[in-house]
PDB file of N, CA and C in Angstrom:
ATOM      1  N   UNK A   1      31.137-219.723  27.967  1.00  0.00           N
ATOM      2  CA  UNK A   1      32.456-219.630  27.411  1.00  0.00           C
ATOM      3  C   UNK A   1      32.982-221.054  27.224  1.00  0.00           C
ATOM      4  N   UNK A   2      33.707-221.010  26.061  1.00  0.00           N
ATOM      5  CA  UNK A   2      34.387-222.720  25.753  1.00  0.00           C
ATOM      6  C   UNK A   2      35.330-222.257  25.392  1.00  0.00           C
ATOM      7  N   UNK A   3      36.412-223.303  25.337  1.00  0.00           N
ATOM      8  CA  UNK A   3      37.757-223.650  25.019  1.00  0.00           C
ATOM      9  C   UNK A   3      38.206-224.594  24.560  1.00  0.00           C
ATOM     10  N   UNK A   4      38.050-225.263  23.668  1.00  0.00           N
ATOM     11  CA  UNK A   4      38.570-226.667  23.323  1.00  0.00           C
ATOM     12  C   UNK A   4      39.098-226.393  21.628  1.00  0.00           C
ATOM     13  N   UNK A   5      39.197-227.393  21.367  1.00  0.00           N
ATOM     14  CA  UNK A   5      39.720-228.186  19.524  1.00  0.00           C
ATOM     15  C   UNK A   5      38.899-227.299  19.070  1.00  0.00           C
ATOM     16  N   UNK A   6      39.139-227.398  17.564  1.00  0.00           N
ATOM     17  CA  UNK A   6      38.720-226.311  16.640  1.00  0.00           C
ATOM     18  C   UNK A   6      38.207-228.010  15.879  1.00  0.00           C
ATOM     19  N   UNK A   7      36.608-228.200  15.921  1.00  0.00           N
ATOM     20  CA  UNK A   7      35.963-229.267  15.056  1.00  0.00           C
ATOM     21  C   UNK A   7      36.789-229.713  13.595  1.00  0.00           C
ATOM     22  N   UNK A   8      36.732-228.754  13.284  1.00  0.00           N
ATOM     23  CA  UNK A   8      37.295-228.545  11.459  1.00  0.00           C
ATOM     24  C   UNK A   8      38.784-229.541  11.585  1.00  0.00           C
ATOM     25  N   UNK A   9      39.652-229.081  12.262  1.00  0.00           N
ATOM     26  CA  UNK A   9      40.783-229.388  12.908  1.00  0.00           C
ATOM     27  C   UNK A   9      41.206-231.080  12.970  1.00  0.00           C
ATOM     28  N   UNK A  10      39.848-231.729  13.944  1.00  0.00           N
ATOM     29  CA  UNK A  10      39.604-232.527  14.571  1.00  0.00           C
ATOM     30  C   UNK A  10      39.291-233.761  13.509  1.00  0.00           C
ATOM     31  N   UNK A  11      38.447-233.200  12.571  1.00  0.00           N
ATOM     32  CA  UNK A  11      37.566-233.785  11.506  1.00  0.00           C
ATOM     33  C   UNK A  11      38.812-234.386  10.286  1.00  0.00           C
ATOM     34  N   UNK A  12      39.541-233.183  10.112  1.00  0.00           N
ATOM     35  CA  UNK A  12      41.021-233.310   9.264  1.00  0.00           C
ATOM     36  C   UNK A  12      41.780-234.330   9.422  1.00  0.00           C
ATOM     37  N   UNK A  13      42.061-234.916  10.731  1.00  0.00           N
ATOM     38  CA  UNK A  13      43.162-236.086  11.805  1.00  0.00           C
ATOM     39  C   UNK A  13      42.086-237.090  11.190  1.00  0.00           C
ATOM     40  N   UNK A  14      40.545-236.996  11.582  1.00  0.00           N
ATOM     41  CA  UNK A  14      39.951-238.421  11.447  1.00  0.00           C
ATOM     42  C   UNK A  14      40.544-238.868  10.296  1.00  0.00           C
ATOM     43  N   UNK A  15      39.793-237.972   9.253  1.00  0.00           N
ATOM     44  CA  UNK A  15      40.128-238.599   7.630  1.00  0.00           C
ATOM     45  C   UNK A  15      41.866-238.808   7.699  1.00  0.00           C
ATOM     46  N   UNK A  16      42.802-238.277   8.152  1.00  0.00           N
ATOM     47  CA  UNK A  16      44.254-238.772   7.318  1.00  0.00           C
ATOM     48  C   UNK A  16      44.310-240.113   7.900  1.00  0.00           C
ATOM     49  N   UNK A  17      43.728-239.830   9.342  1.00  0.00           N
ATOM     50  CA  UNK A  17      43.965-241.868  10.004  1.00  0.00           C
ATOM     51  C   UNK A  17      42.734-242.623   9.074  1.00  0.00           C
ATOM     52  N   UNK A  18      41.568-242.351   8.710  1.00  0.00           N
ATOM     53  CA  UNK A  18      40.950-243.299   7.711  1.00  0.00           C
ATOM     54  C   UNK A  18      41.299-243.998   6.815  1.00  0.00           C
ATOM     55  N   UNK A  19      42.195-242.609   5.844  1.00  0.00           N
ATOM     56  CA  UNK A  19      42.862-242.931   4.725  1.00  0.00           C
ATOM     57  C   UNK A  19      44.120-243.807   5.218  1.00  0.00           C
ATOM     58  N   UNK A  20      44.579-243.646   5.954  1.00  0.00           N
ATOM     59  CA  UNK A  20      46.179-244.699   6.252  1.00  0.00           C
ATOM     60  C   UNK A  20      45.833-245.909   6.410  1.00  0.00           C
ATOM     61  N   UNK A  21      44.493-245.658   7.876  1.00  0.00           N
ATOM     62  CA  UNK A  21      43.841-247.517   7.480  1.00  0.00           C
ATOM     63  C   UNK A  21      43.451-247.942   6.203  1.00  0.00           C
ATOM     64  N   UNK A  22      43.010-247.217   5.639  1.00  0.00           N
ATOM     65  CA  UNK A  22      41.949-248.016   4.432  1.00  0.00           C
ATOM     66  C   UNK A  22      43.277-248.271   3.110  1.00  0.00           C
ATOM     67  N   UNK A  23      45.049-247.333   3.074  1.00  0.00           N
ATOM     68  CA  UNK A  23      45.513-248.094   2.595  1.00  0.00           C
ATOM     69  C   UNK A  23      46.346-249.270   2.911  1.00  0.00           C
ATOM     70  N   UNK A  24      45.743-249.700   3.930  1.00  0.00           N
ATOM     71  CA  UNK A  24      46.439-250.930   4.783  1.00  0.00           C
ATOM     72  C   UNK A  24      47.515-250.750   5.781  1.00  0.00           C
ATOM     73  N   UNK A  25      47.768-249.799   6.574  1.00  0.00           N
ATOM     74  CA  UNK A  25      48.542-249.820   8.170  1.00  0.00           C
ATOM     75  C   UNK A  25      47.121-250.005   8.889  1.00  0.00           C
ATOM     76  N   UNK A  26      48.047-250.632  10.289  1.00  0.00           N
ATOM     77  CA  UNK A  26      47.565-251.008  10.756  1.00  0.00           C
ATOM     78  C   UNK A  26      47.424-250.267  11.832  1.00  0.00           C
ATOM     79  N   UNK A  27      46.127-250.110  12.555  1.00  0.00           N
ATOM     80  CA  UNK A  27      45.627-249.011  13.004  1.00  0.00           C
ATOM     81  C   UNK A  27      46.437-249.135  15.000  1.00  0.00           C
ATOM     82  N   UNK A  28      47.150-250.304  15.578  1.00  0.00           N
ATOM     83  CA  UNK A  28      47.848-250.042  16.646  1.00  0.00           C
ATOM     84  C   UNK A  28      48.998-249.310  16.128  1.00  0.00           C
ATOM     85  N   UNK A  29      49.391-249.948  14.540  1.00  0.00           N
ATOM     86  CA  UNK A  29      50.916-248.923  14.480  1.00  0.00           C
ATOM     87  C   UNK A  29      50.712-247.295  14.491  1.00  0.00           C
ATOM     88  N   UNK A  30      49.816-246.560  13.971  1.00  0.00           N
ATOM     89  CA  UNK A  30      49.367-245.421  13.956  1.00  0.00           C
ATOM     90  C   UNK A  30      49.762-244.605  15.247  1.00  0.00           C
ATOM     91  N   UNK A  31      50.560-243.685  15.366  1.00  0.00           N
ATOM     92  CA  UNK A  31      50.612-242.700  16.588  1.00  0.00           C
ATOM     93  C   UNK A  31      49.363-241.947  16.647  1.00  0.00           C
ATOM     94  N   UNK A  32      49.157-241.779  18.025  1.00  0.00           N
ATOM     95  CA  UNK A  32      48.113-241.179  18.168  1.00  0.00           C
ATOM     96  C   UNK A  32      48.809-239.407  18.217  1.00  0.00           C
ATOM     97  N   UNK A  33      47.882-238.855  17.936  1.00  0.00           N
ATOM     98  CA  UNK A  33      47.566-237.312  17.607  1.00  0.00           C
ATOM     99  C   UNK A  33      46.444-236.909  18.068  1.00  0.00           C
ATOM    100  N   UNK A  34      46.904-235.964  18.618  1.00  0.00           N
ATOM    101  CA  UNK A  34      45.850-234.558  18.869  1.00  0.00           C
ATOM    102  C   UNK A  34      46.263-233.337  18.418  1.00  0.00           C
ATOM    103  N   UNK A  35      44.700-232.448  18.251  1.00  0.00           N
ATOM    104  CA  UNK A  35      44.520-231.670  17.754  1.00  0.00           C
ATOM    105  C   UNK A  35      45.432-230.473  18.471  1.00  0.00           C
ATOM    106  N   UNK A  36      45.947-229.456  17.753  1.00  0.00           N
ATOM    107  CA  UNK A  36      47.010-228.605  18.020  1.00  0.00           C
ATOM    108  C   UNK A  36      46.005-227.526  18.110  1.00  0.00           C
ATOM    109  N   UNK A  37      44.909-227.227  17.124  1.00  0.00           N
ATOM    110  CA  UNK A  37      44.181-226.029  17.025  1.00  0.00           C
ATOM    111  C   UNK A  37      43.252-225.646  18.284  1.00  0.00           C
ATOM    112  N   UNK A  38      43.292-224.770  18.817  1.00  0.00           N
ATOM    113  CA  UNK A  38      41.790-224.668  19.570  1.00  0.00           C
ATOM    114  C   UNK A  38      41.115-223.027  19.419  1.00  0.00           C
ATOM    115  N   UNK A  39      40.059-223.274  19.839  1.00  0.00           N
ATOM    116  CA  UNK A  39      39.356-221.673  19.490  1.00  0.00           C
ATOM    117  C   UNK A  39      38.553-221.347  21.208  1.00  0.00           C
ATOM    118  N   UNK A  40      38.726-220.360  21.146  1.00  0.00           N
ATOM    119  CA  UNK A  40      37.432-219.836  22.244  1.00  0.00           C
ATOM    120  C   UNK A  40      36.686-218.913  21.855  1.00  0.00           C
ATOM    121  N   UNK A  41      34.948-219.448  22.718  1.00  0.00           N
ATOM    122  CA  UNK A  41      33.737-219.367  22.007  1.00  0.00           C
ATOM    123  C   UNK A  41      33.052-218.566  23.008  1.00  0.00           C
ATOM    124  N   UNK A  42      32.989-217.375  23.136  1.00  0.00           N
ATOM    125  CA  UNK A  42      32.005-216.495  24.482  1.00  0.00           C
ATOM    126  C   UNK A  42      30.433-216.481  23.827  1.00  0.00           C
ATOM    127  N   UNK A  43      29.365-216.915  24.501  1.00  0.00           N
ATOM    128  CA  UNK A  43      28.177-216.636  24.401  1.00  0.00           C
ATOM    129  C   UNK A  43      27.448-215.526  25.419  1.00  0.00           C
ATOM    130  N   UNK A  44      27.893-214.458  24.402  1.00  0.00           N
ATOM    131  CA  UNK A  44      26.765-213.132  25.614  1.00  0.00           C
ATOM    132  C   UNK A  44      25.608-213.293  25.942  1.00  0.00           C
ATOM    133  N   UNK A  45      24.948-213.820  24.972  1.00  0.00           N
ATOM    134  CA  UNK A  45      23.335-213.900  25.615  1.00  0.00           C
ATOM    135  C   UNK A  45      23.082-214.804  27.123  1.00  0.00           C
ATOM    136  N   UNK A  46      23.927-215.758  26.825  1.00  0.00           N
ATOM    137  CA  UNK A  46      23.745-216.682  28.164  1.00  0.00           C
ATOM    138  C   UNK A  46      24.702-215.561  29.564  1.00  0.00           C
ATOM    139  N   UNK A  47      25.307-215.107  29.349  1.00  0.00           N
ATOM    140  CA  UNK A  47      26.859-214.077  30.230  1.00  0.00           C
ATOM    141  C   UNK A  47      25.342-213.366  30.471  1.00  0.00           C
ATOM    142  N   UNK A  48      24.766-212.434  29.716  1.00  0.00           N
ATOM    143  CA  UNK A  48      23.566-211.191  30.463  1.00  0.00           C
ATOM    144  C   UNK A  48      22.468-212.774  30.800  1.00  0.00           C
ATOM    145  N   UNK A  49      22.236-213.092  30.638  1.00  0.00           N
ATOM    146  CA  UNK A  49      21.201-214.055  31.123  1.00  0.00           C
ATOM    147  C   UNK A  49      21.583-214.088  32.793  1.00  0.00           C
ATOM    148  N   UNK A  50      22.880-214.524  33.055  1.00  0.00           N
ATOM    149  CA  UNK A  50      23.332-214.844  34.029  1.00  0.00           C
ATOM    150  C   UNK A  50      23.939-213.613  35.255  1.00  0.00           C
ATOM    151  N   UNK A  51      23.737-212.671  34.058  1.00  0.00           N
ATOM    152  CA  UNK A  51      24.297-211.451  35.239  1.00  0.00           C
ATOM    153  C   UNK A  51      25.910-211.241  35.267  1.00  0.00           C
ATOM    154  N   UNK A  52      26.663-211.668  34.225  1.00  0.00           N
ATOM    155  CA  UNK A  52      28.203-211.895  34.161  1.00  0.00           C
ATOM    156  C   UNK A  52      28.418-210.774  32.951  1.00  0.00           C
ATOM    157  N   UNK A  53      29.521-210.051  33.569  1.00  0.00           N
ATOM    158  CA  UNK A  53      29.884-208.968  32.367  1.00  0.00           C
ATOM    159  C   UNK A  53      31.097-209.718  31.657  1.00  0.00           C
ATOM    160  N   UNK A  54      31.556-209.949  31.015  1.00  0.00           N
ATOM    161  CA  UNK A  54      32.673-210.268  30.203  1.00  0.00           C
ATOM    162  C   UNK A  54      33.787-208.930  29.681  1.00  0.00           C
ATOM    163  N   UNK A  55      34.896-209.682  30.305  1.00  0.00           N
ATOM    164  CA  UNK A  55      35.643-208.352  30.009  1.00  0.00           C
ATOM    165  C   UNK A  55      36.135-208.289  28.467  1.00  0.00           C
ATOM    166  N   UNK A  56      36.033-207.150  28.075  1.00  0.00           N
ATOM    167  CA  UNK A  56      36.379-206.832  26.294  1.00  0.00           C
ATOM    168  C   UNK A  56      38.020-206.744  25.701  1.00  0.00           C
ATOM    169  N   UNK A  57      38.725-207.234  26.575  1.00  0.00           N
ATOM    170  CA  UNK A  57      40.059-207.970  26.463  1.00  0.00           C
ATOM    171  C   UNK A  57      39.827-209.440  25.538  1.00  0.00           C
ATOM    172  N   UNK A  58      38.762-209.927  26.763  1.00  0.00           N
ATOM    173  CA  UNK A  58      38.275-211.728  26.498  1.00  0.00           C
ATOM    174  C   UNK A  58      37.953-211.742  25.148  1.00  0.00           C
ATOM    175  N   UNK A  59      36.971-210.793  24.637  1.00  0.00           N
ATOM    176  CA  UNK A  59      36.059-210.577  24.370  1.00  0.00           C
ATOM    177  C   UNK A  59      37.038-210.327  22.363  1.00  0.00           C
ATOM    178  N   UNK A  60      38.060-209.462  22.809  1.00  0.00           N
ATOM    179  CA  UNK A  60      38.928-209.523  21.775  1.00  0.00           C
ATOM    180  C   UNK A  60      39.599-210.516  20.913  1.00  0.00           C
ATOM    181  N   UNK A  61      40.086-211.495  22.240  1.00  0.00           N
ATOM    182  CA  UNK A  61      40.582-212.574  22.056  1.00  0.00           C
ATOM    183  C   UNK A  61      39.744-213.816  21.460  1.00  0.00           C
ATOM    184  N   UNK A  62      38.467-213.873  21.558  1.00  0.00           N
ATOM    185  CA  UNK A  62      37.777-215.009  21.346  1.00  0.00           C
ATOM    186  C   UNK A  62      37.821-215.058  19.925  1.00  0.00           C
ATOM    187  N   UNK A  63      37.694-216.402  19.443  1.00  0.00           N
ATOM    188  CA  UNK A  63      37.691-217.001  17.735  1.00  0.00           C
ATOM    189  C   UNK A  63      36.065-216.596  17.494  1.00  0.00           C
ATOM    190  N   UNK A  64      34.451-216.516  18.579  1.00  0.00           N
ATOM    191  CA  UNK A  64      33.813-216.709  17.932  1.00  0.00           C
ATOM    192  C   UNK A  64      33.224-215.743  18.970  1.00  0.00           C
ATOM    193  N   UNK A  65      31.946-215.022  18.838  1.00  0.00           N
ATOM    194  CA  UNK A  65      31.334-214.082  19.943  1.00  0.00           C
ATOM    195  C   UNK A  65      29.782-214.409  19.540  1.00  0.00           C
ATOM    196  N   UNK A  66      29.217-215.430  20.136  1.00  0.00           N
ATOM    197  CA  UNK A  66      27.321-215.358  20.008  1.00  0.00           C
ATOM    198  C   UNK A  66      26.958-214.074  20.912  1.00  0.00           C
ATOM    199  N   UNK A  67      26.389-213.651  20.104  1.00  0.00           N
ATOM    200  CA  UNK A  67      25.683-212.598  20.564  1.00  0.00           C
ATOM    201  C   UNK A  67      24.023-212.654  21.130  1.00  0.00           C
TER     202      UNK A  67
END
């Protein structure tokens, strides 16, 4: 099971701070930002690997389900 930033999300922030440097600010003036998005990722195969049932609440809730 994971919990973090949503990549896509993450990838979006790089490029707008690229583009601000590359049209000349300067990269201490820049506020820093983080990512607002996050997803959670249950992997069943590893959960029965391990002997862990996952409850189907979780299971509802998750952005992504490997099966």
């Amino acid at each position: 099971m994971s919990y973090g930033t949503n990549l896509t999300d993450t990838f979006r922030l790089v490029g707008i701070y690229t583009g601000r440097v590359l049209k000349g600010e300067k990269p201490a003036d820049l506020p820093v930002q983080q990512a607002t998005k996050v997803e959670l990722i249950n992997n069943l195969k590893t959960a029965r690997a391990l002997g862990l049932t996952v409850p189907l609440p979780l299971l509802g809730r998750a952005d992504e389900v490997i099966e």
